[in-house]
C-alpha atoms as a PDB file:
ATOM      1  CA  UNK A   1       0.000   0.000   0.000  1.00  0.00           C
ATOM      2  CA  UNK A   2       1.873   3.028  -0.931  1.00  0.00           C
ATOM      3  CA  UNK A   3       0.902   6.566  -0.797  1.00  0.00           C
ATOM      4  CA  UNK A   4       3.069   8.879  -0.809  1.00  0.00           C
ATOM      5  CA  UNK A   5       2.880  11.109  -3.955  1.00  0.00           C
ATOM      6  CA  UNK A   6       6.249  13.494  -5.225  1.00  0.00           C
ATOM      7  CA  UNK A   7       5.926  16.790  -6.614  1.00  0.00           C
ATOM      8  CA  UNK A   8       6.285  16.781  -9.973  1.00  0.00           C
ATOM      9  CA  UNK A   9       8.090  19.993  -9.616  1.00  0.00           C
ATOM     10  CA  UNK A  10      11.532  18.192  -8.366  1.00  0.00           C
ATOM     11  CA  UNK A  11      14.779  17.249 -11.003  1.00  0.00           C
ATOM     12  CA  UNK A  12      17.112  14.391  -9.633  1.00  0.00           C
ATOM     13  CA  UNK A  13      21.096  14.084  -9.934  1.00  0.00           C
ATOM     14  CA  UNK A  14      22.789  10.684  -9.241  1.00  0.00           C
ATOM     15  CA  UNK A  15      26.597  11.044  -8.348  1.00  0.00           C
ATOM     16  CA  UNK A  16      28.533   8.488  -6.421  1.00  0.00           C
ATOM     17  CA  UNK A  17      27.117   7.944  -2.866  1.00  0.00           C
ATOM     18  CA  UNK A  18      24.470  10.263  -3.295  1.00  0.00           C
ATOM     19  CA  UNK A  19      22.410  12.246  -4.820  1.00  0.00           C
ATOM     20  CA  UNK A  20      20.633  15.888  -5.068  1.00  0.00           C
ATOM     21  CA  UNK A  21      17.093  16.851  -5.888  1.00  0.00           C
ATOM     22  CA  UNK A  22      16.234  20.440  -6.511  1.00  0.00           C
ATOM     23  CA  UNK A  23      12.987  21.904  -6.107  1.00  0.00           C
ATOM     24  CA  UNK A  24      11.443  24.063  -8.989  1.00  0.00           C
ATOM     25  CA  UNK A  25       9.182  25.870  -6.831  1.00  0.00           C
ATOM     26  CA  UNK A  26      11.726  27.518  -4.257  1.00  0.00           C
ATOM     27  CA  UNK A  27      14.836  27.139  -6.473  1.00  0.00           C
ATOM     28  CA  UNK A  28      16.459  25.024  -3.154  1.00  0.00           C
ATOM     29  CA  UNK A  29      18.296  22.083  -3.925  1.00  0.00           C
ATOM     30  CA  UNK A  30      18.911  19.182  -1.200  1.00  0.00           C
ATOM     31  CA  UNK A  31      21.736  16.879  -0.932  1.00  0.00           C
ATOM     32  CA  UNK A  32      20.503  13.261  -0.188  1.00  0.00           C
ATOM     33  CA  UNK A  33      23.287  11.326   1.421  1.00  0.00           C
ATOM     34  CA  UNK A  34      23.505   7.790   0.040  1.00  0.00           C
ATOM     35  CA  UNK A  35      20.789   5.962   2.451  1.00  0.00           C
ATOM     36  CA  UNK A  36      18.388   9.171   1.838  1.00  0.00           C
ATOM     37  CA  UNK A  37      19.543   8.346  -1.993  1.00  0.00           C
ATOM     38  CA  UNK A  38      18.136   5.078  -1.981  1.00  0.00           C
ATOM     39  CA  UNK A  39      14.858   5.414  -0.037  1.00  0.00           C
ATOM     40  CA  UNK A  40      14.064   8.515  -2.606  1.00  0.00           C
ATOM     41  CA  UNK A  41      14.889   5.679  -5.289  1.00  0.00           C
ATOM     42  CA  UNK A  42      12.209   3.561  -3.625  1.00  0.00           C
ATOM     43  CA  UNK A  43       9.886   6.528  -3.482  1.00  0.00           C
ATOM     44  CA  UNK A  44       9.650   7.037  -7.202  1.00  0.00           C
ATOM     45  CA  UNK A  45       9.348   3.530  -7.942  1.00  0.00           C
ATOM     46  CA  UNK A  46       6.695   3.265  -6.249  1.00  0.00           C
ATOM     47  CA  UNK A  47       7.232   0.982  -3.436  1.00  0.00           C
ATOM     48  CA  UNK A  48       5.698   0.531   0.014  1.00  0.00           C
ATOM     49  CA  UNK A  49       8.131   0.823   3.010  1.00  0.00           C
ATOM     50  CA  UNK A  50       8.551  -2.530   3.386  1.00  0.00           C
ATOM     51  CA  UNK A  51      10.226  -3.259   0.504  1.00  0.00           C
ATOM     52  CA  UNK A  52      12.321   0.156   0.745  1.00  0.00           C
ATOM     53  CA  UNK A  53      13.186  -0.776   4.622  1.00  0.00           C
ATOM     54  CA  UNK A  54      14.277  -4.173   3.227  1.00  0.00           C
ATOM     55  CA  UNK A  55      16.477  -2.508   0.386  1.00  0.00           C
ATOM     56  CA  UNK A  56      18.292  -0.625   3.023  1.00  0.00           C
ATOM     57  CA  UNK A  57      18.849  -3.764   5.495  1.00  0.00           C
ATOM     58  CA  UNK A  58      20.208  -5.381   2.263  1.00  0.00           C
ATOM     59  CA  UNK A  59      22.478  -2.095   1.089  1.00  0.00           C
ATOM     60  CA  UNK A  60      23.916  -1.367   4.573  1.00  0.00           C
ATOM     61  CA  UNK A  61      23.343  -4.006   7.052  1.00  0.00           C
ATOM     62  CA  UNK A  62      21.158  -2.222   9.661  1.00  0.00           C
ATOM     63  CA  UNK A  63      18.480  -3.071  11.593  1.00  0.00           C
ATOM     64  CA  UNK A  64      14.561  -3.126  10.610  1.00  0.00           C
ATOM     65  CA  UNK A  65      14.293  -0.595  12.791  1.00  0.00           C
ATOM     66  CA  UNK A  66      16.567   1.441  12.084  1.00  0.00           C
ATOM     67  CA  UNK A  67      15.417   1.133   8.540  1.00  0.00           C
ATOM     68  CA  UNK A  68      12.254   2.393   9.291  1.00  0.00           C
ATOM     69  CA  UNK A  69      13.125   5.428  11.390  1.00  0.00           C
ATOM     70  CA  UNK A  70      15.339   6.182   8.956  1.00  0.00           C
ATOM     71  CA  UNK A  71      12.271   6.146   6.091  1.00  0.00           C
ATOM     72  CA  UNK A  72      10.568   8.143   8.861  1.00  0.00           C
ATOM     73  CA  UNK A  73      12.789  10.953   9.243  1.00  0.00           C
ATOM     74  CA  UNK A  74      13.171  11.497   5.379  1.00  0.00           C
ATOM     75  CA  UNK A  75       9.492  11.587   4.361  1.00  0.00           C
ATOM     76  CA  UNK A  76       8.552  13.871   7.569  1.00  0.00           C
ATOM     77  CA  UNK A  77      11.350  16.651   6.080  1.00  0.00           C
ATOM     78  CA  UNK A  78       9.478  16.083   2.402  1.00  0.00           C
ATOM     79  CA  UNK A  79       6.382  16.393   3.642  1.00  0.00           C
ATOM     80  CA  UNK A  80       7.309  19.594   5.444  1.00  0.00           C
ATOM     81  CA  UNK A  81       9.208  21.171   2.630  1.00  0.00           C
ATOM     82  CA  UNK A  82       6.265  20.093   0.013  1.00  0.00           C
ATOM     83  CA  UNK A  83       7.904  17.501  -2.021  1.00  0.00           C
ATOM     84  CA  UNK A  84       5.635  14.915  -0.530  1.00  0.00           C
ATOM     85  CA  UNK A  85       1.987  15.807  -1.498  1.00  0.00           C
ATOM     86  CA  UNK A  86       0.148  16.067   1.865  1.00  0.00           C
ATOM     87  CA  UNK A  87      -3.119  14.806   0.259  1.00  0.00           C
ATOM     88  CA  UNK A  88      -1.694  11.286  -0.999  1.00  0.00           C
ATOM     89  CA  UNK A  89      -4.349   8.769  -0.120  1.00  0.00           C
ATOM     90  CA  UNK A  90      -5.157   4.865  -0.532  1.00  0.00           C
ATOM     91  CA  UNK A  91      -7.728   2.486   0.283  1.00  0.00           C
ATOM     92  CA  UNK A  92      -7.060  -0.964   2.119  1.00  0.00           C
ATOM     93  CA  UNK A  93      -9.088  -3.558   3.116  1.00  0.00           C
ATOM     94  CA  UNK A  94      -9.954  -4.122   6.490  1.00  0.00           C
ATOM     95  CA  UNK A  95      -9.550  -7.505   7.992  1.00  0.00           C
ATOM     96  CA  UNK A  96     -10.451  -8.439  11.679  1.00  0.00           C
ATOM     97  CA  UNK A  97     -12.702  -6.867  14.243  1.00  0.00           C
ATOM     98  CA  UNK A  98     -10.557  -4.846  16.503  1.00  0.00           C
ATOM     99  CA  UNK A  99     -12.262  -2.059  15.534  1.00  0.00           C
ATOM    100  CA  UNK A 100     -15.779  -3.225  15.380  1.00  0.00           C
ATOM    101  CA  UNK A 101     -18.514  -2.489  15.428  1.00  0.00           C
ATOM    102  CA  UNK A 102     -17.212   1.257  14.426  1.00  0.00           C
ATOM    103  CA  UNK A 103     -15.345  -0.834  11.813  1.00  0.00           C
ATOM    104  CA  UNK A 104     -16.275  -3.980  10.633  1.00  0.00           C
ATOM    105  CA  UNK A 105     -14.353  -6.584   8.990  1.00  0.00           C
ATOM    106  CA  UNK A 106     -14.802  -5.982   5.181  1.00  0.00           C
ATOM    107  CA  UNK A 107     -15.240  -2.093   5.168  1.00  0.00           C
ATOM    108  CA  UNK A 108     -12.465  -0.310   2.679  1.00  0.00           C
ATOM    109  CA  UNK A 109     -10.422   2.119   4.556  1.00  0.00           C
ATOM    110  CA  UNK A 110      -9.205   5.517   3.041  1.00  0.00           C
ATOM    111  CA  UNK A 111      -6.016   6.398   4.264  1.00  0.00           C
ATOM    112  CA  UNK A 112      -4.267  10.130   4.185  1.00  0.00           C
ATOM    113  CA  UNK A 113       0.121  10.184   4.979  1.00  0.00           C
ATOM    114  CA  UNK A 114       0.349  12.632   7.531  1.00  0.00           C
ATOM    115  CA  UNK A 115       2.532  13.870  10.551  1.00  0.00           C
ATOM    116  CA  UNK A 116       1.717  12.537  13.668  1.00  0.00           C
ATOM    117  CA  UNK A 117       2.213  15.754  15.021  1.00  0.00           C
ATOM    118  CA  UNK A 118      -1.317  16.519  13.209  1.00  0.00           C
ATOM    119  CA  UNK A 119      -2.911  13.714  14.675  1.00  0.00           C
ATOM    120  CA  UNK A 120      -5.605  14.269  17.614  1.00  0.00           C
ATOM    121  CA  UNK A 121      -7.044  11.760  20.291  1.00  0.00           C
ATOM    122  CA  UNK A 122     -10.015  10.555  18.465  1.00  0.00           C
ATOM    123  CA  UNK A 123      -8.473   9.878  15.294  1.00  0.00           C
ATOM    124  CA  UNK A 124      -8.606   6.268  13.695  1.00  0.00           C
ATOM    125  CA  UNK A 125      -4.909   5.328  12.456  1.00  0.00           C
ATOM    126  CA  UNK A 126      -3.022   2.660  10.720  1.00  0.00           C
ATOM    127  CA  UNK A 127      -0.015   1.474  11.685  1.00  0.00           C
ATOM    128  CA  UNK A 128       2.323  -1.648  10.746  1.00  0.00           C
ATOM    129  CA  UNK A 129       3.670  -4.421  12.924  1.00  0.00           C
ATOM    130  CA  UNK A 130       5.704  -7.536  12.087  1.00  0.00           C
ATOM    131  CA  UNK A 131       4.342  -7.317   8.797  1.00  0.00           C
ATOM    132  CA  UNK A 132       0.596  -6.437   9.062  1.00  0.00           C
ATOM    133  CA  UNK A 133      -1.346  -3.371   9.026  1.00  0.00           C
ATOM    134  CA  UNK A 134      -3.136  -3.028  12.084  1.00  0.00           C
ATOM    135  CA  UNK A 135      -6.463  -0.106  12.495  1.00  0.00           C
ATOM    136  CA  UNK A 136      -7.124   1.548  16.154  1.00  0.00           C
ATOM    137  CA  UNK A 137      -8.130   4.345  17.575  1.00  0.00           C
ATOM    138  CA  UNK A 138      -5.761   7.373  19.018  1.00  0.00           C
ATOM    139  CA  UNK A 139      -5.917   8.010  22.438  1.00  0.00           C
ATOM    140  CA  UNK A 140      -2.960   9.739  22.939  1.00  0.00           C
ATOM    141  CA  UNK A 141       0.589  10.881  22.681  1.00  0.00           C
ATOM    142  CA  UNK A 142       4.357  10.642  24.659  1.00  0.00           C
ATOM    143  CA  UNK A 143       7.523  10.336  24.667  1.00  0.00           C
ATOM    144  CA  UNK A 144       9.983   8.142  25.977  1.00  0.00           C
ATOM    145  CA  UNK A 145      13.222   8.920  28.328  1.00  0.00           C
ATOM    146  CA  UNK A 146      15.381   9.462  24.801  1.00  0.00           C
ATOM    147  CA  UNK A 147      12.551  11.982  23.562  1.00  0.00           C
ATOM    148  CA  UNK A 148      11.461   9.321  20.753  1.00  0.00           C
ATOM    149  CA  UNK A 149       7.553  10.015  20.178  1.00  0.00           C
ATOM    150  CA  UNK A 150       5.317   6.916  20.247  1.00  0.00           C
ATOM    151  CA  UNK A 151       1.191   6.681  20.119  1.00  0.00           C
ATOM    152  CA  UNK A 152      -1.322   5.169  22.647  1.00  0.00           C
ATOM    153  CA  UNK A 153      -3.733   3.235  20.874  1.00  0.00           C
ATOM    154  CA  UNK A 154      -6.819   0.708  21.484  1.00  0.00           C
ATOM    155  CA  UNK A 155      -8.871  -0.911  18.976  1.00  0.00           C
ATOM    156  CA  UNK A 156     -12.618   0.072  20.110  1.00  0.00           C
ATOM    157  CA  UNK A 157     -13.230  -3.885  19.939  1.00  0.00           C
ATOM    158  CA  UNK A 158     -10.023  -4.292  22.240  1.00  0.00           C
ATOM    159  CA  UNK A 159      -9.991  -4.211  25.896  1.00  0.00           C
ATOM    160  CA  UNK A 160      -6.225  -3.065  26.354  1.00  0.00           C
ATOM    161  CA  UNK A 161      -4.185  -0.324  24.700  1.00  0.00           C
ATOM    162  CA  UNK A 162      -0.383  -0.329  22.686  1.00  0.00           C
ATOM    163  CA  UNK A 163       2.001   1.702  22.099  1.00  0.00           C
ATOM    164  CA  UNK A 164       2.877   2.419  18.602  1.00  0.00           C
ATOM    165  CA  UNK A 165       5.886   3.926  17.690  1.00  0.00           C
ATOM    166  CA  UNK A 166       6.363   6.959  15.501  1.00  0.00           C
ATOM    167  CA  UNK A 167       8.239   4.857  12.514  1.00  0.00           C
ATOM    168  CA  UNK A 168       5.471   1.933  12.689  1.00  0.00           C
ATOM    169  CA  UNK A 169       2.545   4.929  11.814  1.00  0.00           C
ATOM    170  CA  UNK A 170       1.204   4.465   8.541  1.00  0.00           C
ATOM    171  CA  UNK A 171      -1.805   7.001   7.966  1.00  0.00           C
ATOM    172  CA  UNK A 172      -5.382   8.719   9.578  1.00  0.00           C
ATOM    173  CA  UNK A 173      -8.144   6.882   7.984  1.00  0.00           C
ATOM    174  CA  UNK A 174     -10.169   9.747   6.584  1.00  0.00           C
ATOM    175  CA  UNK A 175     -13.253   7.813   4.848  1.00  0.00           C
ATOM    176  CA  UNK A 176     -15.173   4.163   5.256  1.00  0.00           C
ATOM    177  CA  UNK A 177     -17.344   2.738   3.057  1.00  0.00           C
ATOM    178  CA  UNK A 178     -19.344  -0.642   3.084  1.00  0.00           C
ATOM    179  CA  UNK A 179     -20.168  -2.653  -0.337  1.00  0.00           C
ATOM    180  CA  UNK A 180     -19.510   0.887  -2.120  1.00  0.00           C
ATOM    181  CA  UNK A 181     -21.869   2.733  -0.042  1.00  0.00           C
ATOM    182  CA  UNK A 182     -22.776   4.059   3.076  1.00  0.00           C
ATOM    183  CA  UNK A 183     -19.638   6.567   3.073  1.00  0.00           C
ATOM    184  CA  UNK A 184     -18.092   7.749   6.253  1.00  0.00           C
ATOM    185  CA  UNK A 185     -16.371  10.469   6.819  1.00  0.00           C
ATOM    186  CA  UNK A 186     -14.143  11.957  10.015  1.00  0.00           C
ATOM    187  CA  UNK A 187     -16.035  15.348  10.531  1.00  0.00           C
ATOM    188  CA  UNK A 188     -19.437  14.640   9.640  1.00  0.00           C
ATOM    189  CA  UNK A 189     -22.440  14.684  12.090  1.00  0.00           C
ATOM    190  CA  UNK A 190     -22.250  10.739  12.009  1.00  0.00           C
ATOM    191  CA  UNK A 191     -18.651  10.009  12.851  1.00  0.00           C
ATOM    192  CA  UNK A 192     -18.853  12.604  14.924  1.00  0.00           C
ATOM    193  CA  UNK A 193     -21.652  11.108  16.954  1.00  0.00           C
ATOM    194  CA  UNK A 194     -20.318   7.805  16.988  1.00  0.00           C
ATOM    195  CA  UNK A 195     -17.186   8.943  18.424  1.00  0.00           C
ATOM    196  CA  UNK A 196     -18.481  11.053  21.581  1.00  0.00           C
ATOM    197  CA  UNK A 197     -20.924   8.191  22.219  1.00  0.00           C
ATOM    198  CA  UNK A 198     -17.647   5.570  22.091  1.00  0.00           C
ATOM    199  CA  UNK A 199     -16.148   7.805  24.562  1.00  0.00           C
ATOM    200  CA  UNK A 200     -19.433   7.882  26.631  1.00  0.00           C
ATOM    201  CA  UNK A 201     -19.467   4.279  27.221  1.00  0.00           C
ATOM    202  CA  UNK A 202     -15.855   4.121  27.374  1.00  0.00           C
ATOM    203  CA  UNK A 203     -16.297   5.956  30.592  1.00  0.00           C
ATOM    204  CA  UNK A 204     -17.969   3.721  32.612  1.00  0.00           C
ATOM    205  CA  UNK A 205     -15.995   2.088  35.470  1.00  0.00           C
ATOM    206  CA  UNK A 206     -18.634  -0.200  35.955  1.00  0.00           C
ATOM    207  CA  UNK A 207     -17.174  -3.853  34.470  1.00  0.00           C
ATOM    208  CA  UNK A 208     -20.390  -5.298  34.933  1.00  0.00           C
ATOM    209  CA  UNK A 209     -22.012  -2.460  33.481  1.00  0.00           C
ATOM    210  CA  UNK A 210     -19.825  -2.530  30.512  1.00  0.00           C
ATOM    211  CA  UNK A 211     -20.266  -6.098  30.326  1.00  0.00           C
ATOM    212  CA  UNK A 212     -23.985  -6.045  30.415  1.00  0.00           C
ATOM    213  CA  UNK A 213     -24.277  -3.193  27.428  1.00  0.00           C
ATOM    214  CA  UNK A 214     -21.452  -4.488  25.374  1.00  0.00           C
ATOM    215  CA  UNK A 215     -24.121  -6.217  22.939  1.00  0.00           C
ATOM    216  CA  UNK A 216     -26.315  -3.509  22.966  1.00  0.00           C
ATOM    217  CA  UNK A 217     -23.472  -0.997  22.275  1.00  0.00           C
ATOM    218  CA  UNK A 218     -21.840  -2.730  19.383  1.00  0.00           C
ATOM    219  CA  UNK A 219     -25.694  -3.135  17.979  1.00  0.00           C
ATOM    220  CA  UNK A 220     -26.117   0.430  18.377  1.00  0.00           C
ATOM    221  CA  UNK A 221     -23.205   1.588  17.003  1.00  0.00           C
ATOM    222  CA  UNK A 222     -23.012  -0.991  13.951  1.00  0.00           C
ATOM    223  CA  UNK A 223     -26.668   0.704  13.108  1.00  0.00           C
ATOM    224  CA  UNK A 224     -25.563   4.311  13.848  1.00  0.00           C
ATOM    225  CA  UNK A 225     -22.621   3.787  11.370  1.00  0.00           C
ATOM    226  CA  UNK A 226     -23.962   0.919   8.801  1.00  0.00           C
ATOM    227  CA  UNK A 227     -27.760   1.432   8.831  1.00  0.00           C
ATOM    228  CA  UNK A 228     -29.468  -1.485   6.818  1.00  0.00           C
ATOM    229  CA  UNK A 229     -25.780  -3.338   5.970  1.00  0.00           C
ATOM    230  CA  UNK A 230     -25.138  -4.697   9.848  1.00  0.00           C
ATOM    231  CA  UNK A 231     -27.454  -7.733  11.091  1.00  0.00           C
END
């Protein structure tokens, strides 16, 4: 799944160990060293970080992880200088019910690349984890002793939270459909509802409370958000 989306305003030059791109629209070139050389490579071929994040392990022996903080760091400074396109967006395939009912197994996902630093608590997010994309909701933000960022996350069907960190985060999902139809989007009165309701019932410190509603909640919601498609 790959969205990220150059400018078509950007010229290339390959020299030995690296390379430079210059940008049309400010007249600013910028010297990729020769790891920042070969993710851009992977950029305009098109493929998803995975395979880039494997090309590096292969070209310089390094870590996954490093590989992917690495791919991190480079496509947060293009995004902020506008050589990534901040509107680059994909659909995937959900598969599983940690997110149901809000989400249910089947529904196509649109995904936007953004910072996390314009994420809010609320938001639904992908993120990647020993190869597989993986949908929950935001609740928060942190850092850790070294000042790395990470995410607190729960799927709304989960009953415990994770910690994501900043080079596993994919996307925001930013629209959800259901057999072509039924279209939701972040924003409108519906999400909207559904998400200060989730929070409502999320409240509760009540187990048995929670555990006597949970039916009716995900049959509420599943109607709320899928009216006609959820039995």
């Amino acid at each position: 799944m790959d969205m990220t989306e150059l400018s078509s305003e950007v010229i290339k030059w390959d020299f030995p160990g690296e390379s430079v791109i210059f940008d049309l629209k400010t007249n600013i070139p910028y010297l990729l060293n020769s790891t920042a050389a070969l993710i851009w490579k992977g950029l305009e071929q098109g493929a998803d970080e995975d395979r880039i994040a494997d090309n590096l392990q292969e070209e310089f022996r390094i870590s996954k992880k490093r590989a992917g903080s690495d791919i991190s760091r480079l496509k947060d400074f293009l995004r902020r200088k506008g050589i990534i396109r901040q509107d680059a967006t994909s659909e995937v395939n959900l598969k599983g019910y940690s997110m149901h009912p809000f989400l249910p197994d089947g529904a196509i996902l649109r995904i936007k690349e953004i910072s996390i630093d314009e994420l809010e608590a609320g938001d639904v997010i992908i993120f990647k984890r020993k190869g597989a994309r993986i949908v929950h909701r935001l609740l928060g933000k942190g850092q850790d002793e070294e000042g790395r960022e990470f995410l607190v996350t729960r799927g709304d069907g989960n009953p415990t939270s994770e910690v994501v960190k900043k080079e596993e985060f994919v996307g925001k999902v930013v629209g959800v459909s259901l057999d072509g139809e039924c279209f939701l989007a972040p924003g409108s009165l519906r999400w909207n509802l559904i998400v200060i309701l989730h929070r409502i019932f999320s409240s509760f410190g009540d187990k048995g409370w929670k555990k006597k509603m949970k039916g009716l909640r995900r049959r509420f919601f599943a109607l709320l958000a899928y009216p006609g498609k959820i039995k």
